[in-house]
C-alpha atoms as a PDB file:
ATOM      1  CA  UNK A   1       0.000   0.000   0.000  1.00  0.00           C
ATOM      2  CA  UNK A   2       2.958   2.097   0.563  1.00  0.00           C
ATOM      3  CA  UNK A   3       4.052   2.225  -2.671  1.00  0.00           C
ATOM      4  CA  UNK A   4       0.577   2.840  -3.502  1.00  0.00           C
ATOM      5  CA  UNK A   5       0.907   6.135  -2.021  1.00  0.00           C
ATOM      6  CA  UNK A   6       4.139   7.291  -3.322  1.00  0.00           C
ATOM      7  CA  UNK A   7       2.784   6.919  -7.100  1.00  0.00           C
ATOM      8  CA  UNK A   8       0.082   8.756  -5.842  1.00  0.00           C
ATOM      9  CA  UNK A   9       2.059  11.671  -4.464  1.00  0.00           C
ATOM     10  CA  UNK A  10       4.361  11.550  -7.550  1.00  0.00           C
ATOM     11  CA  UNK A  11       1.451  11.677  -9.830  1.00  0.00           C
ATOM     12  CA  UNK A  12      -0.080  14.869  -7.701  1.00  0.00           C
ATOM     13  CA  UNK A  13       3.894  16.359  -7.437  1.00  0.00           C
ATOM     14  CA  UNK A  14       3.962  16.042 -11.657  1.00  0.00           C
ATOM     15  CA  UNK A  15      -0.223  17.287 -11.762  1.00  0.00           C
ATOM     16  CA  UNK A  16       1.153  20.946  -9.685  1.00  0.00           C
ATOM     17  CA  UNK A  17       4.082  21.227 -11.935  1.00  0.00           C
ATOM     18  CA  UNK A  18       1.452  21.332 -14.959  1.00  0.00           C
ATOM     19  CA  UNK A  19      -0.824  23.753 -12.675  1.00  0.00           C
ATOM     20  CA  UNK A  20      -3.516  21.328 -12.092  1.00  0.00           C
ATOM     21  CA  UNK A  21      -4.232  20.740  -8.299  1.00  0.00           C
ATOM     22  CA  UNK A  22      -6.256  17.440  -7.398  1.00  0.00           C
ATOM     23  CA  UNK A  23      -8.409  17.890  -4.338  1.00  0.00           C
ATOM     24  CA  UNK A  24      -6.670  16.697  -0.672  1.00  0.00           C
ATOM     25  CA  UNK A  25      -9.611  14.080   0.247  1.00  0.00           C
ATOM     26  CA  UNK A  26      -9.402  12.107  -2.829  1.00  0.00           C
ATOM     27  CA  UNK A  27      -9.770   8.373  -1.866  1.00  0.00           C
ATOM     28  CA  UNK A  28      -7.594   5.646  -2.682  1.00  0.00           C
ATOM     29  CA  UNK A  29     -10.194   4.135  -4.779  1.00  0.00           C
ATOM     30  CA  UNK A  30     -11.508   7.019  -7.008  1.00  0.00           C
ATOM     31  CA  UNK A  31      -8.142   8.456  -7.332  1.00  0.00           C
ATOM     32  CA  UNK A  32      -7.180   6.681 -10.825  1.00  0.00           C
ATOM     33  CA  UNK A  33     -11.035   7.371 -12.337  1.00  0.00           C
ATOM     34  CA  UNK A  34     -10.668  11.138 -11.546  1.00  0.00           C
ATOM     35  CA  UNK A  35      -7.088  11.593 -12.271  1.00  0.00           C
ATOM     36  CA  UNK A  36      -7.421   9.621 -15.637  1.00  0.00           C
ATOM     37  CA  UNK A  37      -9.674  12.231 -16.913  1.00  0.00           C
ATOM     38  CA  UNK A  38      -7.468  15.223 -15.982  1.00  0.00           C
ATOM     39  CA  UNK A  39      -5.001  13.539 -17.799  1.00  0.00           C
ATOM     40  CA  UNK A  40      -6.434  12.497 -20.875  1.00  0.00           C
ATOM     41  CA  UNK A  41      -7.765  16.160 -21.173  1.00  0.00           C
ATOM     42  CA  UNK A  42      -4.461  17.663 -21.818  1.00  0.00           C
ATOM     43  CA  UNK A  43      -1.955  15.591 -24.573  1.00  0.00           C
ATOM     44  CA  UNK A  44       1.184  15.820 -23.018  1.00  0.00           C
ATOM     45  CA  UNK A  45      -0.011  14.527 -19.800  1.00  0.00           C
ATOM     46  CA  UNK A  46      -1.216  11.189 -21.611  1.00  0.00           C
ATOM     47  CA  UNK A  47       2.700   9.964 -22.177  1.00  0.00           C
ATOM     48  CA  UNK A  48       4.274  11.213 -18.775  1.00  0.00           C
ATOM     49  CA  UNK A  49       1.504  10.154 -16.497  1.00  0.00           C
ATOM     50  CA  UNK A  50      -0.832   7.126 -18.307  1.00  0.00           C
ATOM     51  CA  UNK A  51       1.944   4.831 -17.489  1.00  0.00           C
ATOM     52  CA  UNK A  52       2.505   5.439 -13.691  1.00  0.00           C
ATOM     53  CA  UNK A  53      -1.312   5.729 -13.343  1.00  0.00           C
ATOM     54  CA  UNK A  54      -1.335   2.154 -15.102  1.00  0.00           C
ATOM     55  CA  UNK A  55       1.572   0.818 -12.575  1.00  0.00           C
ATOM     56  CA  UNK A  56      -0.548   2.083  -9.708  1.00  0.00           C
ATOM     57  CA  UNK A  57      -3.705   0.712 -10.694  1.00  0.00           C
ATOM     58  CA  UNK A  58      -1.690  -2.664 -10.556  1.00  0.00           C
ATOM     59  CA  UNK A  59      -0.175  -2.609  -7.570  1.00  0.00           C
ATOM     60  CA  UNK A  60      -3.616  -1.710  -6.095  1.00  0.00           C
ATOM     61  CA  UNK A  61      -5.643  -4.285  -7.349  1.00  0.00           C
ATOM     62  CA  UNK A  62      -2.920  -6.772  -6.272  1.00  0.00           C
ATOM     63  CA  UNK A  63      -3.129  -4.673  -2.515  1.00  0.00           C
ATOM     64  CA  UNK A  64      -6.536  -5.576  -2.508  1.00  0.00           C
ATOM     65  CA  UNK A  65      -6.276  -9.429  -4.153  1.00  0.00           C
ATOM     66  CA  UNK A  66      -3.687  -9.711  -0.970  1.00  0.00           C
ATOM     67  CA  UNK A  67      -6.172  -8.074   1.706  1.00  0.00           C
ATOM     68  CA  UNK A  68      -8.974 -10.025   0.640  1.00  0.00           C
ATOM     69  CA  UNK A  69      -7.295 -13.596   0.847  1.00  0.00           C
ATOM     70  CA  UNK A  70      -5.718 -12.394   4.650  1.00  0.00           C
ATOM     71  CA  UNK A  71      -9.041 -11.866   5.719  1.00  0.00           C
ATOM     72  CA  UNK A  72     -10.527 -14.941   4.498  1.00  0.00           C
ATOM     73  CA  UNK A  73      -7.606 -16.867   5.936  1.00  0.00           C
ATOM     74  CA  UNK A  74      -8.684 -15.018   8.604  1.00  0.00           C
ATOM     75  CA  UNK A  75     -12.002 -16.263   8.871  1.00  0.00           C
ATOM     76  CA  UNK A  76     -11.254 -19.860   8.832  1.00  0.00           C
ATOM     77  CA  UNK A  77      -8.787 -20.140  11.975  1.00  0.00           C
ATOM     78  CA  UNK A  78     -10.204 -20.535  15.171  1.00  0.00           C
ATOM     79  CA  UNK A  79      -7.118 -18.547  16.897  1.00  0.00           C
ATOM     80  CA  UNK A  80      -7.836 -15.564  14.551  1.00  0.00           C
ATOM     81  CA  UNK A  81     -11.555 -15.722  14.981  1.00  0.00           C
ATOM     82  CA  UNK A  82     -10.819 -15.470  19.006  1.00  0.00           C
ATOM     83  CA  UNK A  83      -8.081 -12.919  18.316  1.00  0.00           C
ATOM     84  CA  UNK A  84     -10.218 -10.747  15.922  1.00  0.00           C
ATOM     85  CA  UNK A  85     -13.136 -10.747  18.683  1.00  0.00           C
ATOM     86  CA  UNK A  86     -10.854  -8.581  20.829  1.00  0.00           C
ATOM     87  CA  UNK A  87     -11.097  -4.596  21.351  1.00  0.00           C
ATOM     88  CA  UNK A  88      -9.794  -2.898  18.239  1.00  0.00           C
ATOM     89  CA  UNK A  89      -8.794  -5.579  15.771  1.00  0.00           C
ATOM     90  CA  UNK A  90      -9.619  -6.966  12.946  1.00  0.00           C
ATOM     91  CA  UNK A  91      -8.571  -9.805  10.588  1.00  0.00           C
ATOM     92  CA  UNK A  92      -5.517  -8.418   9.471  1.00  0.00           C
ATOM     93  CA  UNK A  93      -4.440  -8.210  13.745  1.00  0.00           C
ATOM     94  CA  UNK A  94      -5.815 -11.602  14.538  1.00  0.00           C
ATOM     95  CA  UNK A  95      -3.567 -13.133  11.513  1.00  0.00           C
ATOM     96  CA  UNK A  96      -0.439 -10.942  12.523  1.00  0.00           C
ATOM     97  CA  UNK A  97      -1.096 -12.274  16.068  1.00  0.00           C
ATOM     98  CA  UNK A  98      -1.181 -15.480  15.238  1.00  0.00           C
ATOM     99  CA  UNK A  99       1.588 -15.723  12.427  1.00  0.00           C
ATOM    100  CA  UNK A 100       3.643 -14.064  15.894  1.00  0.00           C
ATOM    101  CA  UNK A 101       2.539 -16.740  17.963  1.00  0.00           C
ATOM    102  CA  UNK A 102       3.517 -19.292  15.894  1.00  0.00           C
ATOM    103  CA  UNK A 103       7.060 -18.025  15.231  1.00  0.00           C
ATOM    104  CA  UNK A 104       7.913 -17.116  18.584  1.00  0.00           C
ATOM    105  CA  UNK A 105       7.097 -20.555  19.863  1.00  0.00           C
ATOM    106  CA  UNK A 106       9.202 -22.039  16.822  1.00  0.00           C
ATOM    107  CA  UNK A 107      11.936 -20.493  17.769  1.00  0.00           C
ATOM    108  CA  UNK A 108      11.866 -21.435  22.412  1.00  0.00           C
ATOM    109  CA  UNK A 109      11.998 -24.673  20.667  1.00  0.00           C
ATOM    110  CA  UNK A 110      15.147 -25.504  20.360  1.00  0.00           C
ATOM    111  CA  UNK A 111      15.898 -23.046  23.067  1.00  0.00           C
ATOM    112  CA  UNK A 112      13.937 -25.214  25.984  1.00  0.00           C
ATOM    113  CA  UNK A 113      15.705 -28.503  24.860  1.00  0.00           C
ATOM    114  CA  UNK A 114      18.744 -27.392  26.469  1.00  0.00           C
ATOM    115  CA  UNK A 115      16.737 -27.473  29.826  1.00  0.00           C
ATOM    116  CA  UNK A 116      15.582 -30.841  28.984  1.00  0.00           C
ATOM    117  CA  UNK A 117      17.116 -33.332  31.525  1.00  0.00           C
ATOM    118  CA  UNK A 118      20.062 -35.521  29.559  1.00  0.00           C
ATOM    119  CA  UNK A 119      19.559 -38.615  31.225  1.00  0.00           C
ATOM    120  CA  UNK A 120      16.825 -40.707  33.090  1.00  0.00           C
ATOM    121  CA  UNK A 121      19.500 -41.385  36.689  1.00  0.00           C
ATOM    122  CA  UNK A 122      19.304 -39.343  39.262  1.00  0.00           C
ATOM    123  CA  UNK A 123      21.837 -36.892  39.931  1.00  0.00           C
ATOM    124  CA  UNK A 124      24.453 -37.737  42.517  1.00  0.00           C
ATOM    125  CA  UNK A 125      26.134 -35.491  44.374  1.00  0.00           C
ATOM    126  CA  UNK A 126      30.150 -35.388  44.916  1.00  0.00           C
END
């Protein structure tokens, strides 16, 4: 989504050069449908900006391909269903939380076998 942005920042930096000022509450998703008919107004602004538009109406849709199979991941774990019921999250929080969960305890792993007792007889003191 990040990248998202900075296309859409460049493409607004390269709009002000021209004189053309795109309004500050423009939404992620209408952004390409209202800046692609600024820029197919005006001829020169067809080669410099069609092609970045294009890139970041690609990298969206594959934003939103990603989001959508997270949160339906997210609907079919029980962990994530219990996580997601908490104050303030969401799908995205419960998977995070969970992908966490199962990392951190892959890694004590190995770490707790060295507490692990080495043989079945009894210790002896000297």
């Amino acid at each position: 989504m990040r990248k998202c942005i900075d296309l859409e920042l460049e493409i607004r930096g390269l709009l002000r050069v021209f004189g053309i000022r795109l309004p500050p509450t423009l939404s992620h998703r209408r952004f390409e449908a209202d800046v692609r008919v600024i820029v197919e107004a005006d001829e020169g602004l067809v080669h410099a900006l069609l092609p970045m538009l294009e890139a970041r109406r690609h990298l969206y849709a594959t934003f939103l391909e990603l989001d959508r199979r997270v949160k339906a991941a997210a609907r079919m774990d029980p962990v994530c269903l219990l996580l997601m019921t908490a104050h303030t999250s969401g799908s995205r929080r419960g998977a995070s939380s969970r992908a966490k969960r199962t990392m951190a305890a892959a890694s004590r792993a190995p770490a707790m076998a060295m507490f692990a007792p080495r043989s079945t007889r009894p210790h002896t003191p000297c």
